[in-house]
Protein backbone atom coordinates (compact mmCIF):
# COMPACT_ATOMS: atom_id res chain seq x y z
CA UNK A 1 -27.10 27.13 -6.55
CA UNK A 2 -24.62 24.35 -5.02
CA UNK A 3 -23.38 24.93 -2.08
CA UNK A 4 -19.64 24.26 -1.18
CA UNK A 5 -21.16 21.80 1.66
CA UNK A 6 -22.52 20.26 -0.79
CA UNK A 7 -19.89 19.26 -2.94
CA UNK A 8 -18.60 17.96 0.30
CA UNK A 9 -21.19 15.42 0.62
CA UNK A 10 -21.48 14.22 -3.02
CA UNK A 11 -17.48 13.79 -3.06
CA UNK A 12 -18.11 11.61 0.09
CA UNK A 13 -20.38 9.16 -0.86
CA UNK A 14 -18.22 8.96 -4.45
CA UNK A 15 -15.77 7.88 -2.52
CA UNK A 16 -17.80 5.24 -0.72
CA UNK A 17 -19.35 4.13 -3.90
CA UNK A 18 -15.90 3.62 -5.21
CA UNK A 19 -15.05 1.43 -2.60
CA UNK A 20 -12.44 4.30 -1.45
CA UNK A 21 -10.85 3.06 2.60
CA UNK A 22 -12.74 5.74 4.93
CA UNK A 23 -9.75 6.34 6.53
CA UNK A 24 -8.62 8.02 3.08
CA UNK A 25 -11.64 9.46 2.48
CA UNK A 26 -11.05 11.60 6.22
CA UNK A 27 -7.94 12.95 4.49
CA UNK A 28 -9.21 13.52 1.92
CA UNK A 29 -12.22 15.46 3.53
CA UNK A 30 -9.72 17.55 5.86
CA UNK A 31 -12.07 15.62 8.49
CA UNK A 32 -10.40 15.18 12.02
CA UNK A 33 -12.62 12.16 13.05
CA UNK A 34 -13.90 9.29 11.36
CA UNK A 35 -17.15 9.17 12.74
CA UNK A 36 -17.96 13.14 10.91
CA UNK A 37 -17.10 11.60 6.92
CA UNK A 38 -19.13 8.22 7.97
CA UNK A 39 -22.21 9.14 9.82
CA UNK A 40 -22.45 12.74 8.45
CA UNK A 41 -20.98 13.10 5.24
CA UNK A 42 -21.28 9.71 3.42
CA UNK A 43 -24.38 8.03 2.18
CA UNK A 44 -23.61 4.59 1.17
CA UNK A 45 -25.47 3.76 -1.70
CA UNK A 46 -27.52 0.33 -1.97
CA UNK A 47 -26.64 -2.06 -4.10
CA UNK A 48 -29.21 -1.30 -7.05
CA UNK A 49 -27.72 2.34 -7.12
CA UNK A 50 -24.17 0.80 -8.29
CA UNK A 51 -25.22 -0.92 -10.53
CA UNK A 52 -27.02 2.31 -12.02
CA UNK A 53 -24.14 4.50 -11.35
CA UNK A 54 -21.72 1.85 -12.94
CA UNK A 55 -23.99 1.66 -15.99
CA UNK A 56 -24.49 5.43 -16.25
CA UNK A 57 -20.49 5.78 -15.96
CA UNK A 58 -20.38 3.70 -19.15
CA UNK A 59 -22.75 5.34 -20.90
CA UNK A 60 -20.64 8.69 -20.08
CA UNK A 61 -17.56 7.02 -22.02
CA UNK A 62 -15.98 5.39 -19.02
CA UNK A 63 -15.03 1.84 -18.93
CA UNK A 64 -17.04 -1.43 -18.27
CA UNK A 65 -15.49 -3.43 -15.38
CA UNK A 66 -14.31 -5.70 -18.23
CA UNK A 67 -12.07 -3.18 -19.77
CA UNK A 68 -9.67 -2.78 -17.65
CA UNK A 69 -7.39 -5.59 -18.30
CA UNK A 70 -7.52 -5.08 -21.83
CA UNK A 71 -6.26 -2.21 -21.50
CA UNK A 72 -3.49 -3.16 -19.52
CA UNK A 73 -0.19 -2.56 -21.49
CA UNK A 74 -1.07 0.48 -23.49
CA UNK A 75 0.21 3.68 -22.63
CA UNK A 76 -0.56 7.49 -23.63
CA UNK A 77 1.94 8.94 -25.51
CA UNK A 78 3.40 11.41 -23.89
CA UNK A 79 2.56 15.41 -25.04
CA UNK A 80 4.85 18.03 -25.23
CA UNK A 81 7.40 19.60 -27.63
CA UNK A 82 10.22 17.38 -27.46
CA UNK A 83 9.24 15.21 -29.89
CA UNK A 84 9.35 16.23 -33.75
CA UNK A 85 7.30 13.99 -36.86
CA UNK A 86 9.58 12.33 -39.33
């Protein structure tokens, strides 16, 4: 069972593995201090475990830190019914 606390924890540290400002990560916590999402909430991950978690990301279909600027300049097309097929 996963606990809603929990989920609070692993979206911490996320955040501080993704390099996300603490101060956002408060807000985004609905913490009033800094000091509860730092010292209680987040576990900073060593160096070693980004490296895994990067790796595992691009194993799950994400992109390589590479990728991103050659991806720059394409965009989704947009969904909806607007558009018809010629």
């Amino acid at each position: 069972m996963i606990r809603v606390h929990d989920t609070r924890h692993t979206c911490a540290s996320l955040l501080a593995a993704l390099d996300v400002h603490p101060r956002i990560a408060m807000q985004i916590l609905r913490h009033s201090e800094i000091a509860v999402t730092m010292e209680v909430y987040t576990h900073v991950p060593s160096a070693e475990t980004r490296r895994a978690l990067r790796k595992l990301g691009t194993a799950l279909g994400g992109q390589s830190p590479q990728e991103p600027e050659a991806q720059q300049g394409q965009t989704e097309e947009p969904s909806g019914g607007d558009q018809q097929e010629s």
